[in-house]
Protein backbone atom coordinates (compact mmCIF):
# COMPACT_ATOMS: atom_id res chain seq x y z
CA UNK A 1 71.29 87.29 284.49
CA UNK A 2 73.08 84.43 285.91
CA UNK A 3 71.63 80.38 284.52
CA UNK A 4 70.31 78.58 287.32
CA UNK A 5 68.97 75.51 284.48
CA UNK A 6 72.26 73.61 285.44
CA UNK A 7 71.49 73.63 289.03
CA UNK A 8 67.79 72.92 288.47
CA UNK A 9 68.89 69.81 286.30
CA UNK A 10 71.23 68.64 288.86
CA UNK A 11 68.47 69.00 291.76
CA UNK A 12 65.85 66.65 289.53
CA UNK A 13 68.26 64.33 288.39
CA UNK A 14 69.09 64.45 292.12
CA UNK A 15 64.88 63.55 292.62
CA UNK A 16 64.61 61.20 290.14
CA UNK A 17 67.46 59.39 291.84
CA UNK A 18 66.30 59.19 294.84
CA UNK A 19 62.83 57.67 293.46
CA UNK A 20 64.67 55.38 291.35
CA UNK A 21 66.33 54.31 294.86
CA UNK A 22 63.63 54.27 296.96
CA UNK A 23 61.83 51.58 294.45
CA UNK A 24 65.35 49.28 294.21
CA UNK A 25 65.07 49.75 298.25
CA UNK A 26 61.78 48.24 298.31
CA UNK A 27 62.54 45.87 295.48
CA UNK A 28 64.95 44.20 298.09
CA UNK A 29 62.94 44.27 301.19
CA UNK A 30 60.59 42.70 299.41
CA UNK A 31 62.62 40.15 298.41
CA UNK A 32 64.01 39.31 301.68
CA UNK A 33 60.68 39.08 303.25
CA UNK A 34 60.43 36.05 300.41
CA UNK A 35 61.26 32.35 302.10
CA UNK A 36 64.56 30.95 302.00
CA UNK A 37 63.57 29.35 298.31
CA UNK A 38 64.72 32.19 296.88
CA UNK A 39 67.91 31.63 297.55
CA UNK A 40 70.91 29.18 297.20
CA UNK A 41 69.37 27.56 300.33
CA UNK A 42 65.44 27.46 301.09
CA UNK A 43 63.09 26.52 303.61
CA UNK A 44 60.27 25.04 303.56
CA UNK A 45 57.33 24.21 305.93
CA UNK A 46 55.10 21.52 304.48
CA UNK A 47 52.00 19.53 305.31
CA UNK A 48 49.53 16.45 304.58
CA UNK A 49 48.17 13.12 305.53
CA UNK A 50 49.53 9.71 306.15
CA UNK A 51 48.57 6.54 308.29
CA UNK A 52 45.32 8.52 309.36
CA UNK A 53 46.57 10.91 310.71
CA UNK A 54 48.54 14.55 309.81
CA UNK A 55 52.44 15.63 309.17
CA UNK A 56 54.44 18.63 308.91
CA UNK A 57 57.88 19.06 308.32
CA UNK A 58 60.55 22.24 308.14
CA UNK A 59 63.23 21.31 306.24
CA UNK A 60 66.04 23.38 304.38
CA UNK A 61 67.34 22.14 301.40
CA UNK A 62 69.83 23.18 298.54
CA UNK A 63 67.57 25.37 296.56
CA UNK A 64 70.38 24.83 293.36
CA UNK A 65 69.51 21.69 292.75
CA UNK A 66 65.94 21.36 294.77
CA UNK A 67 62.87 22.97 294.72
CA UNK A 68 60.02 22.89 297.58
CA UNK A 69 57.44 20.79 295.48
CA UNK A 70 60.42 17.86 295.01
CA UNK A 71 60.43 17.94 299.01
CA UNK A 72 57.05 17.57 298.87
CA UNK A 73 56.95 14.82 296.52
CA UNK A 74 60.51 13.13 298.54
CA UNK A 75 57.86 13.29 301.52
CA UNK A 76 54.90 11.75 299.88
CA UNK A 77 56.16 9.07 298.28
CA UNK A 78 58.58 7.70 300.96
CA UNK A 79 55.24 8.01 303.24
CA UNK A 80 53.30 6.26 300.60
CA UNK A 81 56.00 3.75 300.40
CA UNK A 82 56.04 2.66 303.95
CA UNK A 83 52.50 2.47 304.29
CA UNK A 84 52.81 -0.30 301.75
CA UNK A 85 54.88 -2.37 303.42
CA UNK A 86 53.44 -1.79 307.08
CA UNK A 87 49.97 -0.76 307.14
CA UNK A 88 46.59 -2.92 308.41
CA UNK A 89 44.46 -0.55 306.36
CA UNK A 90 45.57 -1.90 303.05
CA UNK A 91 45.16 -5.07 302.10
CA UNK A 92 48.02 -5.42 300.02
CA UNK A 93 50.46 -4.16 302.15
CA UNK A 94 53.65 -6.98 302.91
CA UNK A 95 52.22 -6.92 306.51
CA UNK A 96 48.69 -7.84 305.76
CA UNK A 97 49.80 -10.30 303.14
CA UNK A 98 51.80 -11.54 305.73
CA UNK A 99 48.72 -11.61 308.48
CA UNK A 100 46.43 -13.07 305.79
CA UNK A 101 48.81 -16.02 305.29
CA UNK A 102 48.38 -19.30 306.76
CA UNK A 103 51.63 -20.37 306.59
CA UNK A 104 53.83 -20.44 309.00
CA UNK A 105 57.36 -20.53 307.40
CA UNK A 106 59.72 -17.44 306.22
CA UNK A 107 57.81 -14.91 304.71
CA UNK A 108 59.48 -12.83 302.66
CA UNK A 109 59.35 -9.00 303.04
CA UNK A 110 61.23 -5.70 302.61
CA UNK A 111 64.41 -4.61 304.76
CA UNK A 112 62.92 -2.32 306.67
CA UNK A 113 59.57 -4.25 307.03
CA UNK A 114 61.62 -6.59 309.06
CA UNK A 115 63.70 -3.81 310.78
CA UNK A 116 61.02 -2.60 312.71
CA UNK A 117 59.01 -5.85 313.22
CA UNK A 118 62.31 -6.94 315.34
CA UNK A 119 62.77 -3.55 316.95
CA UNK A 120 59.00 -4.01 318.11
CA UNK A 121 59.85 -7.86 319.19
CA UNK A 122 62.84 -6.59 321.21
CA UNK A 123 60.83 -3.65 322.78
CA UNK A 124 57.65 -6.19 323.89
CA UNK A 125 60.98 -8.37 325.34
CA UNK A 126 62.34 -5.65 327.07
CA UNK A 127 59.00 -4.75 328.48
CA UNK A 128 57.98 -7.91 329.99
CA UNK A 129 55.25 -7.53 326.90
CA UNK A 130 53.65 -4.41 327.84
CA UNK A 131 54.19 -3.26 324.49
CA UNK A 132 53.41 -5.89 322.12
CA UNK A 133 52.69 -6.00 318.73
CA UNK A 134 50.62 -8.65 318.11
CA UNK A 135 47.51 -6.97 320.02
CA UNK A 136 46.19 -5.92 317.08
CA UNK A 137 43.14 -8.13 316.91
CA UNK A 138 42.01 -6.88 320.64
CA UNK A 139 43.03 -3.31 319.46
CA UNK A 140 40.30 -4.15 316.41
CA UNK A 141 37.98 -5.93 318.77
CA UNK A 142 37.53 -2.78 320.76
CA UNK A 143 37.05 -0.40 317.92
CA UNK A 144 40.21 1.48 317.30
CA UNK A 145 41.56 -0.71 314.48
CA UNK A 146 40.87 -1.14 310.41
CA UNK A 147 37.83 -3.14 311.26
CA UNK A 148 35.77 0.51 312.89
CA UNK A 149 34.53 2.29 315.89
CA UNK A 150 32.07 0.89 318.08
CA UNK A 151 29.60 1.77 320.56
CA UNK A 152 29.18 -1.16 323.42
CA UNK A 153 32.25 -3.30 324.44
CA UNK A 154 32.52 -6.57 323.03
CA UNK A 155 31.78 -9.69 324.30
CA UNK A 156 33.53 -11.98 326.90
CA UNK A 157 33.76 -14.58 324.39
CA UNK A 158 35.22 -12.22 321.73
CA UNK A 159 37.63 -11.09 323.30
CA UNK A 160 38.77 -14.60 324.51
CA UNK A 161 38.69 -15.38 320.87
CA UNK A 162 41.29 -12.30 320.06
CA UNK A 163 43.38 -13.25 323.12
CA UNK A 164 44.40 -16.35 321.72
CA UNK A 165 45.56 -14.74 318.43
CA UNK A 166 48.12 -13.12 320.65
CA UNK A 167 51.37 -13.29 321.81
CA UNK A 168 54.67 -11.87 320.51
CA UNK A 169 56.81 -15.16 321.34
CA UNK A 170 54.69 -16.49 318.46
CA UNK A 171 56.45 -14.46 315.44
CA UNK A 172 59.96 -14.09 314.63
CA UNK A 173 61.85 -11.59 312.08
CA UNK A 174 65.00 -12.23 310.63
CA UNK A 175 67.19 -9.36 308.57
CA UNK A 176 69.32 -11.07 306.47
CA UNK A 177 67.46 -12.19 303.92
CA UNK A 178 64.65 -10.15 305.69
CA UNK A 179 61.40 -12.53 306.15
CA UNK A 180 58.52 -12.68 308.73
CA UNK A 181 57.51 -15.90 310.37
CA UNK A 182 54.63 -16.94 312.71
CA UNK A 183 54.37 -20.26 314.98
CA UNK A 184 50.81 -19.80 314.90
CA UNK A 185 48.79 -19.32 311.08
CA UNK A 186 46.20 -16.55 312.41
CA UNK A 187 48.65 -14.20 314.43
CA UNK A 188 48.28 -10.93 313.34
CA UNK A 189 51.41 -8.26 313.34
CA UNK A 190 50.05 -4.30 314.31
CA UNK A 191 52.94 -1.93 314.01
CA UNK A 192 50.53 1.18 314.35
CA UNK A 193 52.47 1.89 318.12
CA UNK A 194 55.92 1.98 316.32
CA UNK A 195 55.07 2.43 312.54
CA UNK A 196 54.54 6.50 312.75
CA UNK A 197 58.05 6.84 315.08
CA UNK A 198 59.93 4.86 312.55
CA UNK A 199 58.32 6.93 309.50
CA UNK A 200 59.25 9.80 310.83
CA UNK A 201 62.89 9.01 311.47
CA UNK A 202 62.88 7.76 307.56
CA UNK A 203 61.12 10.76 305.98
CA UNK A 204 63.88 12.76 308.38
CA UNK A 205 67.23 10.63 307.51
CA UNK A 206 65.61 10.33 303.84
CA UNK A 207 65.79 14.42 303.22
CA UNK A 208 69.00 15.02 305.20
CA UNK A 209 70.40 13.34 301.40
CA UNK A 210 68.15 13.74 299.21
CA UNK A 211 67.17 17.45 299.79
CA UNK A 212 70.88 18.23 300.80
CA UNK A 213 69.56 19.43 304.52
CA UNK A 214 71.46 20.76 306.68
CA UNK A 215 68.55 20.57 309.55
CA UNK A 216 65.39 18.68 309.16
CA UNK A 217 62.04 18.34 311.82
CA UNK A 218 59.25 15.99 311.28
CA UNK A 219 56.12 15.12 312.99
CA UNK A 220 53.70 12.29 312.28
CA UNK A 221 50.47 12.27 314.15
CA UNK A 222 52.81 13.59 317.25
CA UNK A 223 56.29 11.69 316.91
CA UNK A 224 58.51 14.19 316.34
CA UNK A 225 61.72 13.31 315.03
CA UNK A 226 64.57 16.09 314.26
CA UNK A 227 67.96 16.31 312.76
CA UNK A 228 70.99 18.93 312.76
CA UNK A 229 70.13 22.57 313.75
CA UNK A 230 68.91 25.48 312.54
CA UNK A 231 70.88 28.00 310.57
CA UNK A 232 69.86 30.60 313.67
CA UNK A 233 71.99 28.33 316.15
CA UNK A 234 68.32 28.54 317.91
CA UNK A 235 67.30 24.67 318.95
CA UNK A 236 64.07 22.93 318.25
CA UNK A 237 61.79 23.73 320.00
CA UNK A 238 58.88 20.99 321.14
CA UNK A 239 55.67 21.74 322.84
CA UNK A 240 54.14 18.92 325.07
CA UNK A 241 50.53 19.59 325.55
CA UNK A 242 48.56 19.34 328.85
CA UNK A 243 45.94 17.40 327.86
CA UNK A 244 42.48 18.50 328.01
CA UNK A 245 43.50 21.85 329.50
CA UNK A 246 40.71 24.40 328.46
CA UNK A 247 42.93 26.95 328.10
CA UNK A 248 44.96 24.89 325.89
CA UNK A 249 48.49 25.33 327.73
CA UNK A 250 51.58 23.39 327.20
CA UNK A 251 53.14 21.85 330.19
CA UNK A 252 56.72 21.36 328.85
CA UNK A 253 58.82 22.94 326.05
CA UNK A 254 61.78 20.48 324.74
CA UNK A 255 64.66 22.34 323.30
CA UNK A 256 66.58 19.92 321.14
CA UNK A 257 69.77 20.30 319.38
CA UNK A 258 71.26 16.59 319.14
CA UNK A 259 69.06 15.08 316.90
CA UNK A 260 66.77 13.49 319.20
CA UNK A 261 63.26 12.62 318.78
CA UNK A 262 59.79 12.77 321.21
CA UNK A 263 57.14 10.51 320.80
CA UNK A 264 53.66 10.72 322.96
CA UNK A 265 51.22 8.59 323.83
CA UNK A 266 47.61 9.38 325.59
CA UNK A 267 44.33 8.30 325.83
CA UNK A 268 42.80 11.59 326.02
CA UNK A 269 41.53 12.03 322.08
CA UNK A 270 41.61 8.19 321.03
CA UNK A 271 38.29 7.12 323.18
CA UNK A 272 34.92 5.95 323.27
CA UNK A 273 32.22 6.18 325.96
CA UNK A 274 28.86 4.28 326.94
CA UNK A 275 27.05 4.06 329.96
CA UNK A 276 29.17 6.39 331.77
CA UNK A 277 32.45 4.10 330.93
CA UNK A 278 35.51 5.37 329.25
CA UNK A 279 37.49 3.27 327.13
CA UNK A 280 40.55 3.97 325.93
CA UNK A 281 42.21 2.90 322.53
CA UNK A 282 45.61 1.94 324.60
CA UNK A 283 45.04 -2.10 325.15
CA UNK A 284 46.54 -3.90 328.05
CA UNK A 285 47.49 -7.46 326.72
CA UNK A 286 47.86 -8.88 330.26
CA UNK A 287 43.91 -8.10 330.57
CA UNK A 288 42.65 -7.99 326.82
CA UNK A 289 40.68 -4.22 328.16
CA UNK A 290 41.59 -1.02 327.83
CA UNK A 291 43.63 0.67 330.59
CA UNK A 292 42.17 1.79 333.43
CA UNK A 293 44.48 3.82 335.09
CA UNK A 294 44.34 7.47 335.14
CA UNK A 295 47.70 8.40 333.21
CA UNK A 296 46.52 10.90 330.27
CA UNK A 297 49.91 11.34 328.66
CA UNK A 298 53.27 10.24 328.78
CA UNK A 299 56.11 11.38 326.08
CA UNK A 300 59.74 9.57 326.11
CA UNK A 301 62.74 11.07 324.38
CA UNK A 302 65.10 8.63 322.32
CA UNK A 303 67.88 9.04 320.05
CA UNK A 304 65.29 7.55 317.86
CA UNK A 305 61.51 8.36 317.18
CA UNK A 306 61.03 4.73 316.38
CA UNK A 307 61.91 3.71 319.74
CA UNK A 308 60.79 6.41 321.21
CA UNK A 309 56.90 5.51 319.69
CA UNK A 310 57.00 2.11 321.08
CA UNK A 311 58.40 2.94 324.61
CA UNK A 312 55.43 5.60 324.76
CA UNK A 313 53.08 3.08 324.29
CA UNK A 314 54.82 0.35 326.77
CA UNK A 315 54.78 3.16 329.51
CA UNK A 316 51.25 4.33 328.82
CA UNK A 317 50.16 0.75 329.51
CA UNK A 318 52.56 0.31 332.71
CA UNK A 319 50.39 3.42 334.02
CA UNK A 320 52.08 6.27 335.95
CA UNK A 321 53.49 4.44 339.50
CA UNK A 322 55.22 1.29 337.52
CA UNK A 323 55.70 3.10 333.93
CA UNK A 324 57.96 5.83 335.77
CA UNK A 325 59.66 3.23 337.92
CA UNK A 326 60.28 1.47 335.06
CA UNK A 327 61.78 4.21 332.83
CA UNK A 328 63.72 5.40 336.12
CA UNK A 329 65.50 2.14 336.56
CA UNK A 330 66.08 1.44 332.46
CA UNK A 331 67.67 5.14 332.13
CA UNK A 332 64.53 6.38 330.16
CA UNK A 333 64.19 9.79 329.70
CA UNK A 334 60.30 10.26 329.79
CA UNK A 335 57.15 12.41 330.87
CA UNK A 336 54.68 11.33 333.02
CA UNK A 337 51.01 13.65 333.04
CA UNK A 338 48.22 12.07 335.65
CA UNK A 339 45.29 12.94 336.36
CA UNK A 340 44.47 13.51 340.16
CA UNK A 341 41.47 15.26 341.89
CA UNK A 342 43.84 18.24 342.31
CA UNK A 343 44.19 18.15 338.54
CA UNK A 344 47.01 17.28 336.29
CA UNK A 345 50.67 15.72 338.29
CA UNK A 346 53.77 15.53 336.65
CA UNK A 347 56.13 13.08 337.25
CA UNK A 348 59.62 13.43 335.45
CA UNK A 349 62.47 10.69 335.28
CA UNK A 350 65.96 12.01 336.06
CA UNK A 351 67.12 10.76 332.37
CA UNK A 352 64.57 13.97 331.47
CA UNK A 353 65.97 15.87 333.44
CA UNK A 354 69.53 15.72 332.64
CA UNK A 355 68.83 16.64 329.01
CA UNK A 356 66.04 19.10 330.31
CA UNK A 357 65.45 21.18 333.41
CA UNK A 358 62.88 23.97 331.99
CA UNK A 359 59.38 23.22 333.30
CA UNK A 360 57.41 26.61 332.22
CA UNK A 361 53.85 26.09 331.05
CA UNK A 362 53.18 28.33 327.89
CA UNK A 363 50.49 28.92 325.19
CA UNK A 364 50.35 25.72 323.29
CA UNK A 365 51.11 25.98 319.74
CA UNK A 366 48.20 25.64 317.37
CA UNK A 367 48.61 21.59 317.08
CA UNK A 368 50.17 19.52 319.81
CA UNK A 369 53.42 18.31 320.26
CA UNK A 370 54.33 20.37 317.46
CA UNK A 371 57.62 22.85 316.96
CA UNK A 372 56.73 26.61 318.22
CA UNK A 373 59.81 28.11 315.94
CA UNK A 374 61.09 31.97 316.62
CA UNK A 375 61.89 34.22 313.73
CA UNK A 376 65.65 34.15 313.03
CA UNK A 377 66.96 37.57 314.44
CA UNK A 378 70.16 37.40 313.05
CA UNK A 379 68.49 36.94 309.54
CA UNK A 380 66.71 39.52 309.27
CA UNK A 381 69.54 42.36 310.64
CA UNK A 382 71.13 40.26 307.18
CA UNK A 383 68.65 41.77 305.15
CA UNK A 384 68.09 45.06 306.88
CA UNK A 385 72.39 45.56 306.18
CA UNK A 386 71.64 44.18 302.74
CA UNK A 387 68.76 46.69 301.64
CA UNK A 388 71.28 49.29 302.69
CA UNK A 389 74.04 48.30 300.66
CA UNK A 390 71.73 47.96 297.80
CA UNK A 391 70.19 51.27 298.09
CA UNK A 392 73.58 53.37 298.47
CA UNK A 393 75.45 51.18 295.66
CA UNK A 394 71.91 51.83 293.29
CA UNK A 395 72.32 55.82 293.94
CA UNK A 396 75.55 56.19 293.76
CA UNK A 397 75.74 54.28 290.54
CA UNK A 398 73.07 56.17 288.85
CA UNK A 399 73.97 59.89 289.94
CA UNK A 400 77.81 59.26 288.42
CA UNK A 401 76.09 58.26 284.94
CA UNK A 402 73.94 60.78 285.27
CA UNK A 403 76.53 63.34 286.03
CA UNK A 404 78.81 62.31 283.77
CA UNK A 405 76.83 62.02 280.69
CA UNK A 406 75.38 64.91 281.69
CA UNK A 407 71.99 63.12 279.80
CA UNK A 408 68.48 63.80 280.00
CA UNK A 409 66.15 62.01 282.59
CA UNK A 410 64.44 59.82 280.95
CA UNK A 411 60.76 59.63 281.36
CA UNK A 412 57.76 62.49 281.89
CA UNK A 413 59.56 63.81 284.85
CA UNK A 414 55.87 63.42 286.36
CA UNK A 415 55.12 66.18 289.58
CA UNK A 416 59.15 67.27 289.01
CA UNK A 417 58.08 69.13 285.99
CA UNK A 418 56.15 72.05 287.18
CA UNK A 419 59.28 73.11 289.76
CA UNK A 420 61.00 76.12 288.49
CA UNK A 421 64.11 77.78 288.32
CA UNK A 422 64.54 81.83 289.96
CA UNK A 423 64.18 82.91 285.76
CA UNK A 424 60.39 80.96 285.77
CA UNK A 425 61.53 78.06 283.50
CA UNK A 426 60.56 74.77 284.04
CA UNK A 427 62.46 71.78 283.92
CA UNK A 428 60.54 70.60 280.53
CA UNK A 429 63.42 70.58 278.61
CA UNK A 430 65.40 68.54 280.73
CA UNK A 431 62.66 65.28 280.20
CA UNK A 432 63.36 63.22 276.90
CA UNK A 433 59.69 62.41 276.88
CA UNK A 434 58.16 65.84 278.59
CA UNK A 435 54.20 65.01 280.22
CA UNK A 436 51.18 67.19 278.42
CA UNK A 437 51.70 69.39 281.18
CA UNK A 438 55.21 70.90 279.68
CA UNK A 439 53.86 70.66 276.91
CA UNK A 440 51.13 73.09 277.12
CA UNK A 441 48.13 70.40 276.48
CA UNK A 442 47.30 69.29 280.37
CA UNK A 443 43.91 67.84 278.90
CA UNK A 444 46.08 65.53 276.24
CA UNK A 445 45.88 61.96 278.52
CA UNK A 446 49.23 60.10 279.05
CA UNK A 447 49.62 56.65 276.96
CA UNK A 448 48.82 53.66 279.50
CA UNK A 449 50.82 50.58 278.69
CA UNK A 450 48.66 47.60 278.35
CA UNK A 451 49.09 45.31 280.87
């Protein structure tokens, strides 16, 4: 009678091959449905607090040399850092030292303290002072400052008071060596309309070197700045919000590939109302009251976010006829969203749209003004081809040791060991560790490794 054992070995060392495979197969999807940290460059898409408000930021970085909680902790303390030179919430911050002095020579403060107090002096110059940074005790006054909300508008007298702690011509800032200095003791500096715009250009610029990024997006409290592009080739993709839309849509999405950065400004979440009144947090210096007109967003794009921020908040004051007539003639490219009786208008400057000509409403994203990313196609036909290789190299590999050696499987041989050759022998004796089964005791239990 002719031995068919041989071919019975070869067909369940054949088996336990292709088991052996199929678990290295889904060893590897499984790995490259893992992020990008687990390899020589990750991604990561990370979240938190600052200036009283929320980030986020995607970011890849060199995943040698980095790991995702140092981006984390590069993003926290650079935020924590600029708060304490620039924030009104904390006392001891160089800018409330500096509003708490009474004198009124050079005050000395950080670099970029002074960076951004002169950007905001030159944007409330360019502006006619429709931005200006020195509103801060009327922005207080009316209940949208450090000092709390409030439920009646103030006084006539109070907010005479406040007016005369105004006016931007009052402070100067000088970079080199960088100092503060006011004509007047009590002016008080608020940067909150340009602070958020310039952190997020920092944090950005900040990991481009330190987390050795090759593309970076981050959004504070809706200033979005971004930097390089993704690995995909796909752009950044922005979502502008129509404000109080019920079904939540997005009037504009802002594909961005140059670096640039979006900054918005509207009244529509930043309010109080009494007696039927609506006032917003966005303060018109020329009339110490909040704006009256019915613009309920506006978002500029800049090469900056910082500038960006403050523009925003110039052109949110202007209202919608002289903000976009103003943006038109300065070149600036900006959104304007009104409210009308027919609803929501848009008005777009033509600096928009030669960057931008897609006007599509869509879902909006689960925050506003935040990136609606797309999975990365191309990466995942990577590890599709990748799994593949894997899984032919891993059985091919193992069936030429096995065939050459011509060794036992090792192992119970599990279900394989009850199939039988045309003589009625199993393949028992081909197992270097045979289950009870083979061996004639199926009620003797297998050993379970403790785990």
């Amino acid at each position: 009678m002719t031995n068919v054992m041989p071919s019975l070995a070869a067909n369940l060392r054949l088996l336990t091959l292709l088991r052996i495979g199929s678990l290295c197969a889904v060893a590897v999807l499984t790995f490259a449905g893992t992020s990008h940290a687990d390899y020589a460059v990750g991604e990561a898409k990370l979240s938190g607090r600052t200036m009283g408000t929320t980030w986020h930021a995607t970011v890849d970085y060199n995943a040698h040399d980095v790991s995702e909680g140092m981006v984390q902790g590069f993003i926290d303390e650079r935020l924590v850092e600029i708060n304490k030179r620039m924030s009104t919430y904390d006392p001891e911050s160089e800018l409330s030292r500096f509003n708490s002095s009474e004198s009124t020579d050079w005050f000395t403060v950080s670099e970029e303290t002074a960076k951004v107090v002169a950007s905001a002096l030159d944007t409330a110059k360019r502006t006619d002072g429709q931005f200006d940074p020195t509103v801060g005790p009327l922005v207080n006054l009316w209940g949208f400052g450090p000092d709390g909300r409030r439920k009646e508008p103030p006084s006539e007298d109070d907010i005479a008071a406040a007016k005369a702690r105004m006016g931007y011509a009052k402070v100067e800032a000088r970079l080199d060596p960088p100092a503060l200095r006011k004509s007047q003791a009590d002016v008080y500096l608020d940067l909150s309309a340009i602070a958020k715009g310039y952190a997020a250009d920092a944090v950005a610029e900040m990991l481009y070197d330190a987390a050795q990024s090759n593309y970076v997006m981050v959004e504070i409290g809706g200033e979005i700045r971004t930097l390089g592009v993704k690995t995909s080739g796909d752009p950044w993709r922005i979502g502008i919000e129509r404000p109080n839309s019920n079904a939540r849509m997005i009037s504009h999405v802002v594909e961005i590939t140059n670096g640039d950065a979006i900054a918005t400004s509207g009244d529509y979440r930043n309010y109080f109302k009494t007696k039927g009144q609506r006032y917003s947090h966005t303060i018109d210096p020329a009339t110490s009251r909040p704006v009256t007109h019915n613009l309920a967003t506006v978002s500029v794009r800049c090469p900056t976010c910082m500038e960006a921020d403050a523009l925003a908040t110039a052109l949110s004051v202007m209202g919608p006829e002289k903000g976009y007539a103003w943006a038109t003639d300065h070149n600036i490219a900006a959104i304007f969203v009104e409210r009308t009786e027919q609803g929501f208008r848009e008005q777009v400057t033509p600096a928009w749209k030669k960057l931008d000509t897609s006007f599509e409403p869509q879902a909006a994203p689960k925050s506003p003004t935040t990136t609606a990313q797309e999975p990365e196609k191309g990466n995942m036909l990577t590890y599709l081809v990748i799994t593949i290789v894997v899984f032919v190299l891993a059985i091919t590999g193992m069936a030429i040791g096995v065939i050459v050696s011509n060794r036992r499987i090792k192992g119970t041989c599990g279900g394989i060991s009850n199939l039988q050759g045309s003589d009625g022998k199993t393949a028992c004796e081909l197992c270097s560790n045979p289950s009870p089964t083979c061996t004639g005791n199926p009620e003797q239990r297998e050993p379970v490794e403790a785990s």
